[in-house]
PDB file of N, CA and C in Angstrom:
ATOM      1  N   UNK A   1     110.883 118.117 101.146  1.00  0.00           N
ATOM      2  CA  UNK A   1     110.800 116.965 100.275  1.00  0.00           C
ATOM      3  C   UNK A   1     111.062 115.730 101.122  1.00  0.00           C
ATOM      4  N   UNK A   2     110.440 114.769 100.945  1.00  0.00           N
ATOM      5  CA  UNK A   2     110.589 113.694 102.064  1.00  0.00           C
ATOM      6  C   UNK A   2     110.963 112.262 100.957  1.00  0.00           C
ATOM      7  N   UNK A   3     111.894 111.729 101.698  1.00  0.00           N
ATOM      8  CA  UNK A   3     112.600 111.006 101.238  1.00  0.00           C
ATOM      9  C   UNK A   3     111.858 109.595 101.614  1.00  0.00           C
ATOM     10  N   UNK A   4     111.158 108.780 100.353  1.00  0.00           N
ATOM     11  CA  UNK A   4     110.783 107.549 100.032  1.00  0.00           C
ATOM     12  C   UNK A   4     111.462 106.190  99.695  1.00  0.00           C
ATOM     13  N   UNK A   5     110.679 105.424 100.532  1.00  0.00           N
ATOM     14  CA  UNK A   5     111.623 103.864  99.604  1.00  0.00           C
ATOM     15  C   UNK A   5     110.009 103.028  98.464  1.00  0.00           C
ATOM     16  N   UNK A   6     110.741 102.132  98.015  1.00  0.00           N
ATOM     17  CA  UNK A   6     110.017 101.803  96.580  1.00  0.00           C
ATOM     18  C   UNK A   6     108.052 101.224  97.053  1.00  0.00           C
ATOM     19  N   UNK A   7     108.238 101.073  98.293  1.00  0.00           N
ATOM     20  CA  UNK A   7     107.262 100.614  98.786  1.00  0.00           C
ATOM     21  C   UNK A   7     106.097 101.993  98.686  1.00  0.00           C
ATOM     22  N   UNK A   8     106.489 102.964  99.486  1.00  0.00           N
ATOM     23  CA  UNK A   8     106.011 104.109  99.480  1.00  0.00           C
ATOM     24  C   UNK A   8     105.473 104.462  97.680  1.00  0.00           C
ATOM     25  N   UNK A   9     106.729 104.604  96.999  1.00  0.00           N
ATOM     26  CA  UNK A   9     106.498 105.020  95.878  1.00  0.00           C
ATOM     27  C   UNK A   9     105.551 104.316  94.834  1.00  0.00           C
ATOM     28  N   UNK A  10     105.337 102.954  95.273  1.00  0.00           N
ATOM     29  CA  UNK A  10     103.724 102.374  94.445  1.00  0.00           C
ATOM     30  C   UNK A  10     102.881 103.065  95.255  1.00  0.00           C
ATOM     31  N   UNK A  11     102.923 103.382  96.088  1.00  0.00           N
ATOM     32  CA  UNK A  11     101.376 103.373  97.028  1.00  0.00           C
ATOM     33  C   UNK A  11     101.055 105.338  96.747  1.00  0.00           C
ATOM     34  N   UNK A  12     102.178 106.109  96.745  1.00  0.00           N
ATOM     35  CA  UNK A  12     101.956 107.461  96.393  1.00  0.00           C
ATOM     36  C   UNK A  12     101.816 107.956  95.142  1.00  0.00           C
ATOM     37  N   UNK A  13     102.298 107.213  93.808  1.00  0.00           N
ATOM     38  CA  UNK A  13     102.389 107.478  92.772  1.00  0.00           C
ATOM     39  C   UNK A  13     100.929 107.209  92.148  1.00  0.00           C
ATOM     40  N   UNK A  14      99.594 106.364  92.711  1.00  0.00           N
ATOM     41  CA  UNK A  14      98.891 105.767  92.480  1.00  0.00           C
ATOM     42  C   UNK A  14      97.688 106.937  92.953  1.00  0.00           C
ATOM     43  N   UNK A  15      98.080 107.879  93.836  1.00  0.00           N
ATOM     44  CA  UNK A  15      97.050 108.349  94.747  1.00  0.00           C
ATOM     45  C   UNK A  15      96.938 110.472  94.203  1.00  0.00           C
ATOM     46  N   UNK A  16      96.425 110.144  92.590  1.00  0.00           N
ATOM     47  CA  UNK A  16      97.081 112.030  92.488  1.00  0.00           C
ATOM     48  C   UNK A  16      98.298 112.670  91.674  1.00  0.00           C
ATOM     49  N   UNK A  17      98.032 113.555  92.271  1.00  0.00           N
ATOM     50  CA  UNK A  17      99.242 114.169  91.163  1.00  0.00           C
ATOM     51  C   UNK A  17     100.766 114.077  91.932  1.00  0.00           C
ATOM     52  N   UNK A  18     102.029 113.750  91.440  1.00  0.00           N
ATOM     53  CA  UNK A  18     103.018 113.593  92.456  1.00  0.00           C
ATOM     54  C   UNK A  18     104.220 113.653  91.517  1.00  0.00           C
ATOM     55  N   UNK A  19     105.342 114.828  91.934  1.00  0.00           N
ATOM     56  CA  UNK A  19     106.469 114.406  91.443  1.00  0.00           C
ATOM     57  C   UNK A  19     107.925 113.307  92.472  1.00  0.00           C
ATOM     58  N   UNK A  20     108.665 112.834  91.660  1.00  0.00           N
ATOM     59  CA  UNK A  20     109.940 111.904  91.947  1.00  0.00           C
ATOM     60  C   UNK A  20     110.669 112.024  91.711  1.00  0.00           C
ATOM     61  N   UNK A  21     111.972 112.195  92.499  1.00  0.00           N
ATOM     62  CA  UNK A  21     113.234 113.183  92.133  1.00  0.00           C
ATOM     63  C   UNK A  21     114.526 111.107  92.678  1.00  0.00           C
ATOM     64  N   UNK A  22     114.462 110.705  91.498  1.00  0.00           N
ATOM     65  CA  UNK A  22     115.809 109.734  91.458  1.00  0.00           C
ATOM     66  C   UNK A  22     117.245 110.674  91.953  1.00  0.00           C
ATOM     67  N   UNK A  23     117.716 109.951  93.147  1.00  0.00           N
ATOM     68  CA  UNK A  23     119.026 111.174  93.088  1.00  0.00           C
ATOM     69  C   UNK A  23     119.923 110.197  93.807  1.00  0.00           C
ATOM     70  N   UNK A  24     121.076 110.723  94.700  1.00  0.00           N
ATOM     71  CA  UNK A  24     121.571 110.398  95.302  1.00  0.00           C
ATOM     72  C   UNK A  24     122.346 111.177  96.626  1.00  0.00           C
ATOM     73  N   UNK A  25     123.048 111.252  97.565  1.00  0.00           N
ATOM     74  CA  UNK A  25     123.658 111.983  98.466  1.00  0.00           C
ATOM     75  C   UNK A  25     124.662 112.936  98.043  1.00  0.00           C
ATOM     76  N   UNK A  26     125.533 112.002  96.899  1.00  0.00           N
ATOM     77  CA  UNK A  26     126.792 112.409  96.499  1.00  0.00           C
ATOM     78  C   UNK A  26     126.579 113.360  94.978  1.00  0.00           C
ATOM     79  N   UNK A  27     125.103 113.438  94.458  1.00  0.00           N
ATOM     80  CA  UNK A  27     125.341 114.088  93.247  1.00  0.00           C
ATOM     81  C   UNK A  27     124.824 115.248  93.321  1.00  0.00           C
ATOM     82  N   UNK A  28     125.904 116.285  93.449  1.00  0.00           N
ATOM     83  CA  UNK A  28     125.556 117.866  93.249  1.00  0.00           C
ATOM     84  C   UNK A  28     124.772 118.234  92.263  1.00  0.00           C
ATOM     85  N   UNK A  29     124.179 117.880  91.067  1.00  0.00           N
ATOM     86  CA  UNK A  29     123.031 118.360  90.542  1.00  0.00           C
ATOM     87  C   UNK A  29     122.097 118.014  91.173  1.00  0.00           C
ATOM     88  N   UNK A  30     121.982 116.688  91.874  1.00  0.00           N
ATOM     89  CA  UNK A  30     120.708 116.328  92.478  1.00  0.00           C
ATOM     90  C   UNK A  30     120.709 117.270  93.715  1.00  0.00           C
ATOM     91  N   UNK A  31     121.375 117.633  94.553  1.00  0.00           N
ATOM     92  CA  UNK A  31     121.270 118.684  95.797  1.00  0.00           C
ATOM     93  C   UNK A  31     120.737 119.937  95.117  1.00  0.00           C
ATOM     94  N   UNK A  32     121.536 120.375  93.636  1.00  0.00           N
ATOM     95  CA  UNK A  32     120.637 121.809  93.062  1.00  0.00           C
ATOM     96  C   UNK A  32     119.622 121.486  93.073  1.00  0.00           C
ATOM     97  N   UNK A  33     119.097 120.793  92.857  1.00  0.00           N
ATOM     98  CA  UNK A  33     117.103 120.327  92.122  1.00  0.00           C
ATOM     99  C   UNK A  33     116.549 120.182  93.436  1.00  0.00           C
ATOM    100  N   UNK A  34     117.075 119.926  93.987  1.00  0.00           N
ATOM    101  CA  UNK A  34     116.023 119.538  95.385  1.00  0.00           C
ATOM    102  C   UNK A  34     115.260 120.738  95.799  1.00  0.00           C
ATOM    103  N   UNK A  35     116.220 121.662  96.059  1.00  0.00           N
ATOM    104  CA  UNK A  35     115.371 123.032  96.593  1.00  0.00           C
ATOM    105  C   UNK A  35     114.375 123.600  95.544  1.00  0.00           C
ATOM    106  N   UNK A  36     114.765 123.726  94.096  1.00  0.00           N
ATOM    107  CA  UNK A  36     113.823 124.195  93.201  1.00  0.00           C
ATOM    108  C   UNK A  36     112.645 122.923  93.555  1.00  0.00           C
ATOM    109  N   UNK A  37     112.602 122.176  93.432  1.00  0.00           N
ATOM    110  CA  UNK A  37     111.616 121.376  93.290  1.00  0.00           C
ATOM    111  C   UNK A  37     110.912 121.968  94.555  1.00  0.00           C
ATOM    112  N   UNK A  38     111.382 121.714  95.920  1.00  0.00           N
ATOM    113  CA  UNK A  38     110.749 122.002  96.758  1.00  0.00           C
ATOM    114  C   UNK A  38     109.796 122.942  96.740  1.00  0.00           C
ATOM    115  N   UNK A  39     110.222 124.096  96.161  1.00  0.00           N
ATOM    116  CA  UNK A  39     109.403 125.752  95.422  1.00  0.00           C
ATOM    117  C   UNK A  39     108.638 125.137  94.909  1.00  0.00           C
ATOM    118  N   UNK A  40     108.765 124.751  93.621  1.00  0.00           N
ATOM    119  CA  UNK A  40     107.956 124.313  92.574  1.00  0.00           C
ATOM    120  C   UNK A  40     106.307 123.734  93.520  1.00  0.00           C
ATOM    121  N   UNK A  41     106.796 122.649  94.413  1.00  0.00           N
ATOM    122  CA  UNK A  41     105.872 122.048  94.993  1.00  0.00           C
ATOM    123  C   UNK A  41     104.741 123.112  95.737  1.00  0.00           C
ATOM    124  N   UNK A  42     105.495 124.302  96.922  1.00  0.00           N
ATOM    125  CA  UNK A  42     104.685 125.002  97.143  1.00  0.00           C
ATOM    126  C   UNK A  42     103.837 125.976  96.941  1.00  0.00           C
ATOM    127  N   UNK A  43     104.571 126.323  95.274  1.00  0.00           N
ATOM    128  CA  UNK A  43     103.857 126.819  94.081  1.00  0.00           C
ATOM    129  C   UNK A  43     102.526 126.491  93.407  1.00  0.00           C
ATOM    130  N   UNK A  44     102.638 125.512  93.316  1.00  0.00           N
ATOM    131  CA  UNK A  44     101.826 124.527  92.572  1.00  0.00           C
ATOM    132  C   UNK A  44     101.008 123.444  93.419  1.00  0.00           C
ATOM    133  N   UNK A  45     101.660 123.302  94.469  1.00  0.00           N
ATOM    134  CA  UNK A  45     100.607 122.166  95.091  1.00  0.00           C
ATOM    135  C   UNK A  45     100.788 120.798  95.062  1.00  0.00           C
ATOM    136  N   UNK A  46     101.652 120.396  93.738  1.00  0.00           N
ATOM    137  CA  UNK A  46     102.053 119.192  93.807  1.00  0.00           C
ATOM    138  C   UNK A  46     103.088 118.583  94.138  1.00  0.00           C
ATOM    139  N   UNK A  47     102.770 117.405  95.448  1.00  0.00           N
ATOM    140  CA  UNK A  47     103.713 116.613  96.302  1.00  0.00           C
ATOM    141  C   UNK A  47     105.173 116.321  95.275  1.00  0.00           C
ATOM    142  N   UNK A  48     106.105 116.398  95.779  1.00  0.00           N
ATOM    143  CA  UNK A  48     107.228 116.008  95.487  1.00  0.00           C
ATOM    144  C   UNK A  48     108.253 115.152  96.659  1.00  0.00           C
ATOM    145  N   UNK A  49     108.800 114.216  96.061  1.00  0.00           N
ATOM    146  CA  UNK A  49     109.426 113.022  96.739  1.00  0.00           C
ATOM    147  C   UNK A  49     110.947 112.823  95.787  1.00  0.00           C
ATOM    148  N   UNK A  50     111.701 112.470  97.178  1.00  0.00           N
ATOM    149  CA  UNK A  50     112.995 112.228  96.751  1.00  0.00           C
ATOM    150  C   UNK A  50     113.145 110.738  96.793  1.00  0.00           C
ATOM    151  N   UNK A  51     113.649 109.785  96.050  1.00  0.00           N
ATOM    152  CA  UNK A  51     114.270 108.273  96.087  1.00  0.00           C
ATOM    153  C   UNK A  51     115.705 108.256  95.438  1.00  0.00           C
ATOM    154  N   UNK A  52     116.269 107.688  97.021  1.00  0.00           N
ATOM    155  CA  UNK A  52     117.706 106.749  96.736  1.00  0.00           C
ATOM    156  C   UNK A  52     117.721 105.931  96.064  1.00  0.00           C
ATOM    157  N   UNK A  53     118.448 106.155  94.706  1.00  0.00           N
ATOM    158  CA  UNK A  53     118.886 104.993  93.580  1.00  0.00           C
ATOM    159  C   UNK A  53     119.720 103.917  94.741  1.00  0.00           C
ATOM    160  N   UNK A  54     120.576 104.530  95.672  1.00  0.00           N
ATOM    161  CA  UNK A  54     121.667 103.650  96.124  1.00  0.00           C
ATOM    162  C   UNK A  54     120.687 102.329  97.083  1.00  0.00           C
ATOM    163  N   UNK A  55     119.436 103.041  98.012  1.00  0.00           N
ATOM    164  CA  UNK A  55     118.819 102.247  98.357  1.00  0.00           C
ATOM    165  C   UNK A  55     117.431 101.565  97.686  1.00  0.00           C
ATOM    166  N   UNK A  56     116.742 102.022  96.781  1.00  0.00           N
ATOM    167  CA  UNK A  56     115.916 101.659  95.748  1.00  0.00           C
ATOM    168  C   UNK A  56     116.814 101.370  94.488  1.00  0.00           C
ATOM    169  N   UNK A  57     117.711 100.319  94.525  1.00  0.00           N
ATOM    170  CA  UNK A  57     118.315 100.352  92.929  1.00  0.00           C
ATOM    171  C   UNK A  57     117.076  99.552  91.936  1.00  0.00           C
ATOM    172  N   UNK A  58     116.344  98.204  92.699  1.00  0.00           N
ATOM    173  CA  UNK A  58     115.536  98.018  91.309  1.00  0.00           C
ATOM    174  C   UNK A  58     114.494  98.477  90.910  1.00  0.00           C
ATOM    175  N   UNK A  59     114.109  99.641  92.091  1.00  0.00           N
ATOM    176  CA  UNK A  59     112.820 100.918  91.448  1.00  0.00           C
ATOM    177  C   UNK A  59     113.955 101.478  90.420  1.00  0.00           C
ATOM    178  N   UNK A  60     114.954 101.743  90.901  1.00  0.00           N
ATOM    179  CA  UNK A  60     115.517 102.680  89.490  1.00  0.00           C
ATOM    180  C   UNK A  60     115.584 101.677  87.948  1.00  0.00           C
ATOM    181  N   UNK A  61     116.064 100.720  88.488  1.00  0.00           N
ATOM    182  CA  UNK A  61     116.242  99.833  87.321  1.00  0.00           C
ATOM    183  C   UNK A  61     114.899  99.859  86.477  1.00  0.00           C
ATOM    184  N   UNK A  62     113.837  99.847  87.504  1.00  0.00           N
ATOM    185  CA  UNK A  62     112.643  99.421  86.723  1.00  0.00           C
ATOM    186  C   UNK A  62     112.073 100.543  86.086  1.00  0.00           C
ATOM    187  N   UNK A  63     112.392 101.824  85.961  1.00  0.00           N
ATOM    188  CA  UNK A  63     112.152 103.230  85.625  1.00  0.00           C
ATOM    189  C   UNK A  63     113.193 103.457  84.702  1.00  0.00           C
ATOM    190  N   UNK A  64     114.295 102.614  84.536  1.00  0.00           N
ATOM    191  CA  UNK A  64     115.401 102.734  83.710  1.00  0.00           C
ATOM    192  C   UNK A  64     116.500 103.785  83.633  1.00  0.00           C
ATOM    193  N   UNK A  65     116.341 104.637  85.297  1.00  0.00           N
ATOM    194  CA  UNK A  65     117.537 105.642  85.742  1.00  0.00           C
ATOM    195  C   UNK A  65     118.697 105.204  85.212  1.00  0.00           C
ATOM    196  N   UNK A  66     119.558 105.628  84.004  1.00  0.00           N
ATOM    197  CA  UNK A  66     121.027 105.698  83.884  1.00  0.00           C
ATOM    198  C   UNK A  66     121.325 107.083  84.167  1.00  0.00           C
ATOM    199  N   UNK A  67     120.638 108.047  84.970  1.00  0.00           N
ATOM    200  CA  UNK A  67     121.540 109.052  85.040  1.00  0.00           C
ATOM    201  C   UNK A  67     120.665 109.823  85.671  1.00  0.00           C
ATOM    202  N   UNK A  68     121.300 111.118  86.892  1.00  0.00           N
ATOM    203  CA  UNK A  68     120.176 111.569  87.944  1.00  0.00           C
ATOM    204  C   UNK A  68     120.861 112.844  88.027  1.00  0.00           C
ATOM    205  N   UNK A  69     120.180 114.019  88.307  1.00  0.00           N
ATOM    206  CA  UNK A  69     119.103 113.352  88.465  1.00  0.00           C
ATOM    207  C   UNK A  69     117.574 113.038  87.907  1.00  0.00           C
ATOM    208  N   UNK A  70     117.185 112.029  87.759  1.00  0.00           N
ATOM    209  CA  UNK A  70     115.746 111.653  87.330  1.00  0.00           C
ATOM    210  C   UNK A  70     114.273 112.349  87.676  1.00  0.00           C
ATOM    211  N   UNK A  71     113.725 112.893  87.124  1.00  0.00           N
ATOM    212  CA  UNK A  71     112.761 113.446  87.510  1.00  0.00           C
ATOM    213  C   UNK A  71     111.663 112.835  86.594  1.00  0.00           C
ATOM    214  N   UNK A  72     110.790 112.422  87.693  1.00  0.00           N
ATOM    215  CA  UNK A  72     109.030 111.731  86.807  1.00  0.00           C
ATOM    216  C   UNK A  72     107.927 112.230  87.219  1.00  0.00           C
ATOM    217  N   UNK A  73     107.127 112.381  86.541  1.00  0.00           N
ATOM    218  CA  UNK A  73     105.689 113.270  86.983  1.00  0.00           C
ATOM    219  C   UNK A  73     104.962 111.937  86.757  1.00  0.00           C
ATOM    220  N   UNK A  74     103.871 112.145  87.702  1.00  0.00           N
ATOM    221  CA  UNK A  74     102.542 111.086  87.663  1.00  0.00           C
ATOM    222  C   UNK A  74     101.422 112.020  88.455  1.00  0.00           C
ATOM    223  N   UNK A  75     100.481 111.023  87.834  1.00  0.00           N
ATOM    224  CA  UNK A  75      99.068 111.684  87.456  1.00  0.00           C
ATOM    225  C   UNK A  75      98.198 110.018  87.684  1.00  0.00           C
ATOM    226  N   UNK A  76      97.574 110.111  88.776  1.00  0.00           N
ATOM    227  CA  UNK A  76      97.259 109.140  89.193  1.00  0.00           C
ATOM    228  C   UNK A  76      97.139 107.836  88.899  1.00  0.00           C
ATOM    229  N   UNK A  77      98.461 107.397  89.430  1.00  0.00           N
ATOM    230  CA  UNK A  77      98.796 105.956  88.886  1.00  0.00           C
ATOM    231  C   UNK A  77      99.815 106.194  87.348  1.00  0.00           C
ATOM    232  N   UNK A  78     100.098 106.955  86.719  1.00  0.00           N
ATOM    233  CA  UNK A  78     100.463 107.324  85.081  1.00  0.00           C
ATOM    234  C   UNK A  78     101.370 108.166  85.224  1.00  0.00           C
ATOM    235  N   UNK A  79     102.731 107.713  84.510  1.00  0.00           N
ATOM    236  CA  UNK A  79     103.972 108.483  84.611  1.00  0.00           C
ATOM    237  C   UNK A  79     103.012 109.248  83.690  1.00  0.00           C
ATOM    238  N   UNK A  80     103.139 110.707  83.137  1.00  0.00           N
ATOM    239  CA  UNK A  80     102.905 111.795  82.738  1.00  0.00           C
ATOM    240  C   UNK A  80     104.068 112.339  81.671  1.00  0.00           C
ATOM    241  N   UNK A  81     104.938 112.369  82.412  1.00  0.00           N
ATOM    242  CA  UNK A  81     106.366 113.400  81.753  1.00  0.00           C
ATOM    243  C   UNK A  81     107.543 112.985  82.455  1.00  0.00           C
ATOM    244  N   UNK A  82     109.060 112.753  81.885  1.00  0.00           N
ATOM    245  CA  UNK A  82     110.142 112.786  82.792  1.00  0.00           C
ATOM    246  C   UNK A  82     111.397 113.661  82.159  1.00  0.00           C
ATOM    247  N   UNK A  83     111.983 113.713  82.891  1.00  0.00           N
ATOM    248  CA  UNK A  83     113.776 114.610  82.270  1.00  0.00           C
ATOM    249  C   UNK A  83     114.994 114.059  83.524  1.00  0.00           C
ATOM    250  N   UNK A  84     116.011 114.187  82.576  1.00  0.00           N
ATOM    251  CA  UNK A  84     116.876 114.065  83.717  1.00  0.00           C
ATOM    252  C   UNK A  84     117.776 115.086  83.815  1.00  0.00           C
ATOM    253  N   UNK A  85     118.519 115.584  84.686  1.00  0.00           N
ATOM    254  CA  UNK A  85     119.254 116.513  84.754  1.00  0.00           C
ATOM    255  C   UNK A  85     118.778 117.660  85.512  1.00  0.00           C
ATOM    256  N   UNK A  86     119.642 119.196  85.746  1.00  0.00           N
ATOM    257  CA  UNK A  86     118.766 120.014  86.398  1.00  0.00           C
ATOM    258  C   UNK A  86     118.366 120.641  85.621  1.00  0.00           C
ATOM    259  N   UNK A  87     117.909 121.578  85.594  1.00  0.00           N
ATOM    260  CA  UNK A  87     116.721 122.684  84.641  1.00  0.00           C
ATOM    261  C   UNK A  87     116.321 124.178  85.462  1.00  0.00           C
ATOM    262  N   UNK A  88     116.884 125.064  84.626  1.00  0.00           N
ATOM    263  CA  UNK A  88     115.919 126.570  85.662  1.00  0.00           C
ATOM    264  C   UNK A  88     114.351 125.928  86.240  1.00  0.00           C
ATOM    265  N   UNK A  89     114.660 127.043  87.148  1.00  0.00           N
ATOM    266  CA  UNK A  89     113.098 126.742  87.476  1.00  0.00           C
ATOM    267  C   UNK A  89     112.056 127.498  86.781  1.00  0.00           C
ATOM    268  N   UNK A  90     111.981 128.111  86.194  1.00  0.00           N
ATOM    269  CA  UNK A  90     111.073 128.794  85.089  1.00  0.00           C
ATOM    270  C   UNK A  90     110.756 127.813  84.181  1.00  0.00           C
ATOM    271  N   UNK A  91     111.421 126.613  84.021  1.00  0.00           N
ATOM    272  CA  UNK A  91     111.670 125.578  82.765  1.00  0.00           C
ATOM    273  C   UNK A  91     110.614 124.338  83.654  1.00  0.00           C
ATOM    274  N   UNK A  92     111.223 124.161  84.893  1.00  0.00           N
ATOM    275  CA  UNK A  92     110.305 123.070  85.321  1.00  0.00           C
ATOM    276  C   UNK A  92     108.547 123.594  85.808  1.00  0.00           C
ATOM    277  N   UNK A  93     108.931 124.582  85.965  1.00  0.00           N
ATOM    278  CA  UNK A  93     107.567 125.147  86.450  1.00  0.00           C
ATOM    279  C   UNK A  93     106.373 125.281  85.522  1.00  0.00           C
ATOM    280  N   UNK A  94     106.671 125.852  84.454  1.00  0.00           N
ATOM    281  CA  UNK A  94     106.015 125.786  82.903  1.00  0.00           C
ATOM    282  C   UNK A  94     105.798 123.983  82.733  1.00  0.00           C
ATOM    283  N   UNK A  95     106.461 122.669  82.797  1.00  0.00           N
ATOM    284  CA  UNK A  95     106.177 121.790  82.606  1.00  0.00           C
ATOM    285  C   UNK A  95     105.169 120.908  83.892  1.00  0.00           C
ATOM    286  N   UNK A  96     105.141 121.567  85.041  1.00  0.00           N
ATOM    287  CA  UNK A  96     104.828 121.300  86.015  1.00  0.00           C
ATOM    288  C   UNK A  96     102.899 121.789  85.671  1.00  0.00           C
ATOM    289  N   UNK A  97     103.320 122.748  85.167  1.00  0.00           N
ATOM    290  CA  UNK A  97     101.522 123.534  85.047  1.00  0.00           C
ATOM    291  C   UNK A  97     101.146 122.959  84.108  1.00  0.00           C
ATOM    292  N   UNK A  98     102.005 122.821  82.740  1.00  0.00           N
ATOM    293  CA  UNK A  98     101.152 122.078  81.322  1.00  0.00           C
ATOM    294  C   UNK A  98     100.552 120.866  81.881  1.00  0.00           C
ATOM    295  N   UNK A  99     101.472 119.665  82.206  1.00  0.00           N
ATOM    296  CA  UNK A  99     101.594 118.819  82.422  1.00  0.00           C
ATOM    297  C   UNK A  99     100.095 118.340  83.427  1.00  0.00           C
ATOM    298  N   UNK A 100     100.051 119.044  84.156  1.00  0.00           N
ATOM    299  CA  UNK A 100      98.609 118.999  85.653  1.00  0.00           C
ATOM    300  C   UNK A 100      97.916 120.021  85.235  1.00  0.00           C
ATOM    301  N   UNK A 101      98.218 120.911  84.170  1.00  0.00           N
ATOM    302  CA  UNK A 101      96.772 122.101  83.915  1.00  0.00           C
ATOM    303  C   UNK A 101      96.581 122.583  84.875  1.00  0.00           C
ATOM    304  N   UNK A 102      97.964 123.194  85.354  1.00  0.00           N
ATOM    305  CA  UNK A 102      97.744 124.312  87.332  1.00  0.00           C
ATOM    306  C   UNK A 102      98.187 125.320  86.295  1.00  0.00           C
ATOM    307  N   UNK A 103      97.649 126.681  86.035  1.00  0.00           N
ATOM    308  CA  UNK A 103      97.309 128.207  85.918  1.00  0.00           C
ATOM    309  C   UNK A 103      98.035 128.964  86.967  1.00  0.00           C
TER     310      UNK A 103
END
């Protein structure tokens, strides 16, 4: 998972299917999610990206993160779906396929 700043995140969110994981260093749910996501991604195919609230605070602001970690799906250029918190991965994976119609 490769870690983005807000600049990146207009220019990737615009280009495809892509998930965004709002987190931080210090929040142990966000360290659980990272690795599922990572799966998820090589499962499925779709890019996943991590962003620092601490160093992107007014991407978070502008997405309205009160609480991480944040997860947003987009679909070229179009948030899609979001949740916050962690989730089995059986739970994100099922929303990962509805969501992009990956079988």
């Amino acid at each position: 998972m490769k870690n983005i700043n807000a600049d990146e995140f207009n220019k990737i969110k615009a280009e495809g299917k892509a998930i965004f994981q709002f987190s931080a260093n210090w929040c142990g749910p966000c360290r659980t999610l990272s690795p599922v996501l990572e799966d998820i991604s090589r499962k499925t195919g779709v890019d996943v990206y991590k962003i620092d609230i601490a160093e992107n605070n007014a991407l978070a602001q502008e997405y309205n993160v009160k609480s991480i970690p944040a997860v947003f799906f987009f679909n070229n250029g179009k948030k899609i779906h979001e949740f916050v918190g962690s989730k089995p991965i059986n739970l994100i994976l099922n929303e990962v396929q509805q969501k992009y119609g990956i079988l």
